[in-house]
C-alpha atoms as a PDB file:
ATOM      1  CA  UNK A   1     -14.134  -0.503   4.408  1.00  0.00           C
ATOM      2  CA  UNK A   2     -13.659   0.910   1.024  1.00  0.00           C
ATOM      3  CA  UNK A   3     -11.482  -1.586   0.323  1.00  0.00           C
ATOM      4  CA  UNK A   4     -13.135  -4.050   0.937  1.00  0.00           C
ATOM      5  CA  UNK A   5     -16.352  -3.101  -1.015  1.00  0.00           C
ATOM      6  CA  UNK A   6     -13.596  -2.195  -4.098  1.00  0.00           C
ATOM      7  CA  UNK A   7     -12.423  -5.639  -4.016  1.00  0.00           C
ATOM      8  CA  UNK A   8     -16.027  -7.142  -4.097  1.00  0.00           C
ATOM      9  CA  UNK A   9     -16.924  -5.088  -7.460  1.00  0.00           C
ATOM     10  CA  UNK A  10     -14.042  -4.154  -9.185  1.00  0.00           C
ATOM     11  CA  UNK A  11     -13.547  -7.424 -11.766  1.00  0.00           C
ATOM     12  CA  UNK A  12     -17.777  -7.522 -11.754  1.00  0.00           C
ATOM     13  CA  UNK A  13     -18.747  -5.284 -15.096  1.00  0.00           C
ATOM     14  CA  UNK A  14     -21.849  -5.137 -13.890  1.00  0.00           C
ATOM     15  CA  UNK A  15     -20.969  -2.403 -10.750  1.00  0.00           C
ATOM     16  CA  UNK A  16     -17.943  -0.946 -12.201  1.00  0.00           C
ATOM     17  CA  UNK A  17     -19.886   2.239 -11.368  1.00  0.00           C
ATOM     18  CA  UNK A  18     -20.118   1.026  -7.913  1.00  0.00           C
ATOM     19  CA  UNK A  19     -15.942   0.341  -7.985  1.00  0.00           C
ATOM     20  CA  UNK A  20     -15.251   3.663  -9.525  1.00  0.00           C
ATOM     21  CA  UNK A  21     -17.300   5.405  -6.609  1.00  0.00           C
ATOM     22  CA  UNK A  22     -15.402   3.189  -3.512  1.00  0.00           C
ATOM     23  CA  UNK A  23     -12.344   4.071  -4.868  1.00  0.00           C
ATOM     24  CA  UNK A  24     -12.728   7.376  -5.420  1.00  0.00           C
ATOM     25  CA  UNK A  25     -14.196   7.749  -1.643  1.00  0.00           C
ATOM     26  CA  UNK A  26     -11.590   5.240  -0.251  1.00  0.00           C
ATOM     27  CA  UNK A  27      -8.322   6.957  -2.178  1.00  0.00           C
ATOM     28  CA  UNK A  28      -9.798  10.253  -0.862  1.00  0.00           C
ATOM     29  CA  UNK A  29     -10.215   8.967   2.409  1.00  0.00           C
ATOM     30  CA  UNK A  30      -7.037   7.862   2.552  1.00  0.00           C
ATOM     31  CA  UNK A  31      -5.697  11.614   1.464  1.00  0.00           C
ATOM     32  CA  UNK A  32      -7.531  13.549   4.130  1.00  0.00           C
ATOM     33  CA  UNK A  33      -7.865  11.142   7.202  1.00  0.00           C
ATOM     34  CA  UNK A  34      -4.141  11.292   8.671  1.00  0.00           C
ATOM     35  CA  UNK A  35      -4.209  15.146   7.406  1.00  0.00           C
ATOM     36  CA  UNK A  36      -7.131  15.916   9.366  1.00  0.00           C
ATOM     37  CA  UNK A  37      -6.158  13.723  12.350  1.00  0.00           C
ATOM     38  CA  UNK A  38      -2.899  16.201  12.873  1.00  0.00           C
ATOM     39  CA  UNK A  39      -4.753  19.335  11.671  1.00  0.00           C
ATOM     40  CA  UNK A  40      -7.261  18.782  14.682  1.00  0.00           C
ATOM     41  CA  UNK A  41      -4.544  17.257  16.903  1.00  0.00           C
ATOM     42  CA  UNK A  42      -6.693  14.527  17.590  1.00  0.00           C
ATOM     43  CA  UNK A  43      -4.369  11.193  16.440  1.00  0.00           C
ATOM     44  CA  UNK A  44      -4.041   8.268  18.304  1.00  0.00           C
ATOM     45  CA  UNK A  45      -1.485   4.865  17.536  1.00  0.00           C
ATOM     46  CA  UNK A  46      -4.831   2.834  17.183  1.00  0.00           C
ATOM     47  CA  UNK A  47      -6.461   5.204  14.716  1.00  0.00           C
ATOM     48  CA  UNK A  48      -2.781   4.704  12.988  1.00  0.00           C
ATOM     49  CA  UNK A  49      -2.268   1.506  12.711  1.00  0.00           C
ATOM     50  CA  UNK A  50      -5.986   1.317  11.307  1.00  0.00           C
ATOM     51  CA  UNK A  51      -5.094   4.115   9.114  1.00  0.00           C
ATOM     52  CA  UNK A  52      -1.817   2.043   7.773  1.00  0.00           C
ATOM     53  CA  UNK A  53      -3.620  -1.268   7.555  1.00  0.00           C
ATOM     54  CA  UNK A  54      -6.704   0.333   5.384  1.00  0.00           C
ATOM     55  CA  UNK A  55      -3.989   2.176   3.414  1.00  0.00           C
ATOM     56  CA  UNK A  56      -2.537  -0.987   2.154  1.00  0.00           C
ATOM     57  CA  UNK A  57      -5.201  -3.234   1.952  1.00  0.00           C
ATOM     58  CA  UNK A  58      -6.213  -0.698  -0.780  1.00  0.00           C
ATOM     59  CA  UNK A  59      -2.583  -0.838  -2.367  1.00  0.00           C
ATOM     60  CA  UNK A  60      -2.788  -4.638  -2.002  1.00  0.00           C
ATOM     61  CA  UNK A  61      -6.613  -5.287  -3.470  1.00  0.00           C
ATOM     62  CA  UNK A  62      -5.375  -2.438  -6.372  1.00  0.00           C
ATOM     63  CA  UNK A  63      -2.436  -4.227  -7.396  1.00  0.00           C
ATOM     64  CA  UNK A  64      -4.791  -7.485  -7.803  1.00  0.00           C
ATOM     65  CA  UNK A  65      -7.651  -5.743  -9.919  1.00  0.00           C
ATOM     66  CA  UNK A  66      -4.402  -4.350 -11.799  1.00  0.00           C
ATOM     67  CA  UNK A  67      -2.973  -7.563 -12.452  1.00  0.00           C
ATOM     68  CA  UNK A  68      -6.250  -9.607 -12.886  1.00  0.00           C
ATOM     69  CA  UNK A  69      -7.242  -6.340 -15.826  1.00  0.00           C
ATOM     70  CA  UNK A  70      -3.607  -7.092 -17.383  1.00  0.00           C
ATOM     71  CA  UNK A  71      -1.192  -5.146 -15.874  1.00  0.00           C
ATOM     72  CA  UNK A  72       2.362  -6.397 -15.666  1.00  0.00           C
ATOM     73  CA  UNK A  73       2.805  -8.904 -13.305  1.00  0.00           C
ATOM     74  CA  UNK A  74       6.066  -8.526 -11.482  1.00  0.00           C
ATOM     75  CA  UNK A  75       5.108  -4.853 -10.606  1.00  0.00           C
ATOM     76  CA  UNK A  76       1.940  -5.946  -8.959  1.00  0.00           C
ATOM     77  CA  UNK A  77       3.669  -9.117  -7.016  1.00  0.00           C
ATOM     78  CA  UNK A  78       6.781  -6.088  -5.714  1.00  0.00           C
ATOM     79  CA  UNK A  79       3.925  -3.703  -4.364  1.00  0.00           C
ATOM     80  CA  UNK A  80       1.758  -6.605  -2.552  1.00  0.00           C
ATOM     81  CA  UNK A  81       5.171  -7.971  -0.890  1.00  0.00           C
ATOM     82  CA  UNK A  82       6.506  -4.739  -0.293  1.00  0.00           C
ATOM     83  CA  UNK A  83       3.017  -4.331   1.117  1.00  0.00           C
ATOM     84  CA  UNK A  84       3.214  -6.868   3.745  1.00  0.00           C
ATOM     85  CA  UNK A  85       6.873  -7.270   4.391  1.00  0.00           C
ATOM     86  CA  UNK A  86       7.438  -3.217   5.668  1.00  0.00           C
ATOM     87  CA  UNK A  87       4.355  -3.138   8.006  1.00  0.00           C
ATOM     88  CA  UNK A  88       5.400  -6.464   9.235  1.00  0.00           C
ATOM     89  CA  UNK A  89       8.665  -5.199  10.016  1.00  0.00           C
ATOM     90  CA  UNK A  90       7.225  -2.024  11.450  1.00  0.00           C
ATOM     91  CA  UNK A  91       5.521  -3.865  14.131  1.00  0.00           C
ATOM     92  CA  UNK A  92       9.104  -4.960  15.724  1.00  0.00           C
ATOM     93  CA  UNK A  93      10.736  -2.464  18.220  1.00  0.00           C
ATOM     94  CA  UNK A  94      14.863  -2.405  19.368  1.00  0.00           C
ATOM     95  CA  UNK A  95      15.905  -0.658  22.163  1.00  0.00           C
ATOM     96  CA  UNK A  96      12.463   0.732  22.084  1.00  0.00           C
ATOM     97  CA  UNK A  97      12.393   2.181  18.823  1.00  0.00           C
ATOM     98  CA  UNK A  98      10.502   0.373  15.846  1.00  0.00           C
ATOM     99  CA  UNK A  99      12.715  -0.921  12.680  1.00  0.00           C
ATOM    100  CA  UNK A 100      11.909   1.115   9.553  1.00  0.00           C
ATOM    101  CA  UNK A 101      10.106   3.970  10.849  1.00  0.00           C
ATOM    102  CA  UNK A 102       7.681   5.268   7.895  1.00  0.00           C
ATOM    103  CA  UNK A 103       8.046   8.176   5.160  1.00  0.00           C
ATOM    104  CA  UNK A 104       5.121  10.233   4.540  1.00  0.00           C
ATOM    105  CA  UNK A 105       7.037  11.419   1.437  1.00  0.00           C
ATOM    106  CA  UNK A 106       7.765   7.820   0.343  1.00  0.00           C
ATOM    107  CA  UNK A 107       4.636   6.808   0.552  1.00  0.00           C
ATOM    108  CA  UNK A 108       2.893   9.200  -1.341  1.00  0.00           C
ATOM    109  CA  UNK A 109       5.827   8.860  -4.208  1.00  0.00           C
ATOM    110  CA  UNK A 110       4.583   5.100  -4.572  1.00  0.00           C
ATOM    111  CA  UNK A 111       0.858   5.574  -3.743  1.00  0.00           C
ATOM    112  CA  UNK A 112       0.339   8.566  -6.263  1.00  0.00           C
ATOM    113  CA  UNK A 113       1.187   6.413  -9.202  1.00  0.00           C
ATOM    114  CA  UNK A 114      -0.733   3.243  -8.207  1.00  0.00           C
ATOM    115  CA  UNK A 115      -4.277   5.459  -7.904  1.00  0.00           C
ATOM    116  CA  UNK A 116      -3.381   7.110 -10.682  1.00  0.00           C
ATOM    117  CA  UNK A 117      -2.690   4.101 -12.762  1.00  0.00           C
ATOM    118  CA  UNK A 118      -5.860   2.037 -11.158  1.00  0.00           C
ATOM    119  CA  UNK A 119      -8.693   5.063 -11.653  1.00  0.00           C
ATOM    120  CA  UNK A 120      -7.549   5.364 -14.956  1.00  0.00           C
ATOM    121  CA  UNK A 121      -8.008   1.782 -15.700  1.00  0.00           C
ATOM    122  CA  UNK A 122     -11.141   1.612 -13.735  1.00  0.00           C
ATOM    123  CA  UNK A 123     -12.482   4.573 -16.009  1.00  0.00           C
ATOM    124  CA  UNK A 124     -11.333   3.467 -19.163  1.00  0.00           C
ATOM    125  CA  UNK A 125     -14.136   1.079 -19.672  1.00  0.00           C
ATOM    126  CA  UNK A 126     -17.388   3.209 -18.668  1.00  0.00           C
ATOM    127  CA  UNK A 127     -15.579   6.168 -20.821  1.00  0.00           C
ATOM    128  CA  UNK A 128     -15.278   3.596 -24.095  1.00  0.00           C
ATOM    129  CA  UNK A 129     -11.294   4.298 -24.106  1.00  0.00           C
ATOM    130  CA  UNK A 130      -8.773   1.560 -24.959  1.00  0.00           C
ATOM    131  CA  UNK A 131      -6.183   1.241 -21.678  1.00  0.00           C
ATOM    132  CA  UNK A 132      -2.879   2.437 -22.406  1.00  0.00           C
ATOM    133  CA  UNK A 133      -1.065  -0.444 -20.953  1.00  0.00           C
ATOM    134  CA  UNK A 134       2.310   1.346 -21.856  1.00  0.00           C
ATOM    135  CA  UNK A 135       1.069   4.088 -19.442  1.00  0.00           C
ATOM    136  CA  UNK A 136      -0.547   1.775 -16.758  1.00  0.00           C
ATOM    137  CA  UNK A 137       2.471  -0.175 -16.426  1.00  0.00           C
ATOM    138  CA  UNK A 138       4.848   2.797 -16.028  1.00  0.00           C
ATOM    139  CA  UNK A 139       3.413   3.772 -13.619  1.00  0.00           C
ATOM    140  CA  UNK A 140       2.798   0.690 -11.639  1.00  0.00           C
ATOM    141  CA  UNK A 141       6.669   0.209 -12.728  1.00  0.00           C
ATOM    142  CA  UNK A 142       7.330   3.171 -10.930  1.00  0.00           C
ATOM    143  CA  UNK A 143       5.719   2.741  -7.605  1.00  0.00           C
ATOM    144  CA  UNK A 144       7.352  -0.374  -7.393  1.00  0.00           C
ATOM    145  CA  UNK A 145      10.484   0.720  -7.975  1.00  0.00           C
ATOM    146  CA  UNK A 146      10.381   3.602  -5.517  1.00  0.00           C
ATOM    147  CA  UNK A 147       8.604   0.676  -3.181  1.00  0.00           C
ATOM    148  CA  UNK A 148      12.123  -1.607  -3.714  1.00  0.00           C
ATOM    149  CA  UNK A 149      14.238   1.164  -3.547  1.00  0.00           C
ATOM    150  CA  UNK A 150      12.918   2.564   0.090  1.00  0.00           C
ATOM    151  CA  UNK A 151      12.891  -0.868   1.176  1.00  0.00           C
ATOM    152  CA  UNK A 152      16.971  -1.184   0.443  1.00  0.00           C
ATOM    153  CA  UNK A 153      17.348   1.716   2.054  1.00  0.00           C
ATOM    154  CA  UNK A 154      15.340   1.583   4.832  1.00  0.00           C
ATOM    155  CA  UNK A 155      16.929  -1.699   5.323  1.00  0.00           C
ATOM    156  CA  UNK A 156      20.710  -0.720   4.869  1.00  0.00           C
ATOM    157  CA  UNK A 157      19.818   1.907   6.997  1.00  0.00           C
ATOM    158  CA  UNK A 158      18.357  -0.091   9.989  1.00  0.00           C
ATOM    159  CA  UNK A 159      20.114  -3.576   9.222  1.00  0.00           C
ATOM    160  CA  UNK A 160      22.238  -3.492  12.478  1.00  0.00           C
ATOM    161  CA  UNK A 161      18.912  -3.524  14.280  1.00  0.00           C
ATOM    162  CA  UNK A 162      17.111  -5.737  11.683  1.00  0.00           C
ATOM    163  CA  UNK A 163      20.005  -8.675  12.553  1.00  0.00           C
ATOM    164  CA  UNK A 164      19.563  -7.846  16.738  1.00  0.00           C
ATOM    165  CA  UNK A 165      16.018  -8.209  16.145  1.00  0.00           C
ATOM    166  CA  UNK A 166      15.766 -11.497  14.274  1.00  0.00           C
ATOM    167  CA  UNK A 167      18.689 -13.506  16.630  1.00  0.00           C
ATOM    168  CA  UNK A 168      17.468 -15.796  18.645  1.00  0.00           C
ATOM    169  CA  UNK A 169      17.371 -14.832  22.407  1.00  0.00           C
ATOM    170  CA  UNK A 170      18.282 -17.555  24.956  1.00  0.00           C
ATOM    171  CA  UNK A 171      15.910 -15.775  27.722  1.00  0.00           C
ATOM    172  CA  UNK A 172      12.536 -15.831  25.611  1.00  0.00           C
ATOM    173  CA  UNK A 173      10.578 -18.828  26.115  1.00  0.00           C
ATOM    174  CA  UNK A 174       9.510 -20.886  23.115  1.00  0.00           C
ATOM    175  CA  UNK A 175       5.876 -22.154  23.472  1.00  0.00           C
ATOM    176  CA  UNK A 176       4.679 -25.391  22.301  1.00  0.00           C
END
């Protein structure tokens, strides 16, 4: 939800207060829902894969605003695919088990940099500071290298399974 409201105000001047606000709720959001979901033992696959599709709409609709305010291209394009290749993946199971099984720790080591990066460009403008692209594009540079690097692994790792999972089976029917 906060994403979505984000992505309707964020490139309007006019409610940049409005974008500062859904971010900060959605990014913080984001922190405490999974967090409190364990801590009350109360998690369900539904509430996860609502949790994981909110998560990266955000990174997605981010990495836009980031790009559309200047940021360097080619890191925004790696996050969005990254963004919708990995999930897509996720949703495939082998032998019962799902390819690419996620990293809490890898996903807040490319996450922390993209908020970071996108609240400080959001509040640059109200605040009357000049953006630092050399700062904002490090560290979009760096969440999308840690994004292509788990993705190589994660994929070296599991790429028996990604091939068994991607031949073509002779007892699936095809529908027209």
């Amino acid at each position: 939800m906060g994403a979505v409201v984000f992505a309707s105000t964020a490139i309007t001047p006019r409610y940049v207060g409005v974008a500062i606000a859904t971010y900060a709720y959605a990014s913080l959001a984001d922190l405490l829902d999974g967090f409190v979901a364990r801590a009350l033992k109360r998690q369900s696959e539904g509430g996860a894969a609502f949790d994981i599709g909110g998560d990266k709409y955000l990174l997605i609709v981010s990495a836009l605003y980031a790009a559309a305010v200047g940021a360097n291209i080619t890191a925004c394009c790696l996050l969005i695919v990254r963004s919708v290749f990995i999930p897509a993946l996720r949703t495939v199971s082998v032998d019962g088990v799902r390819l690419i099984p996620p990293s809490r720790r890898i996903g807040a080591v490319e996450t922390l940099p993209i908020r970071v990066a996108t609240a400080y460009m959001l509040l640059a403008g109200p605040i009357g500071a000049p953006i630092n692209w050399a700062l904002a594009n490090t560290l979009y540079w760096l969440a999308a290298a840690t994004s292509c690097a788990s993705v190589a692994y994660s994929v070296t790792a599991d790429w028996p399974r990604i091939v068994r999972a991607f031949r073509p089976s002779t007892n699936v029917p095809i529908s027209r």
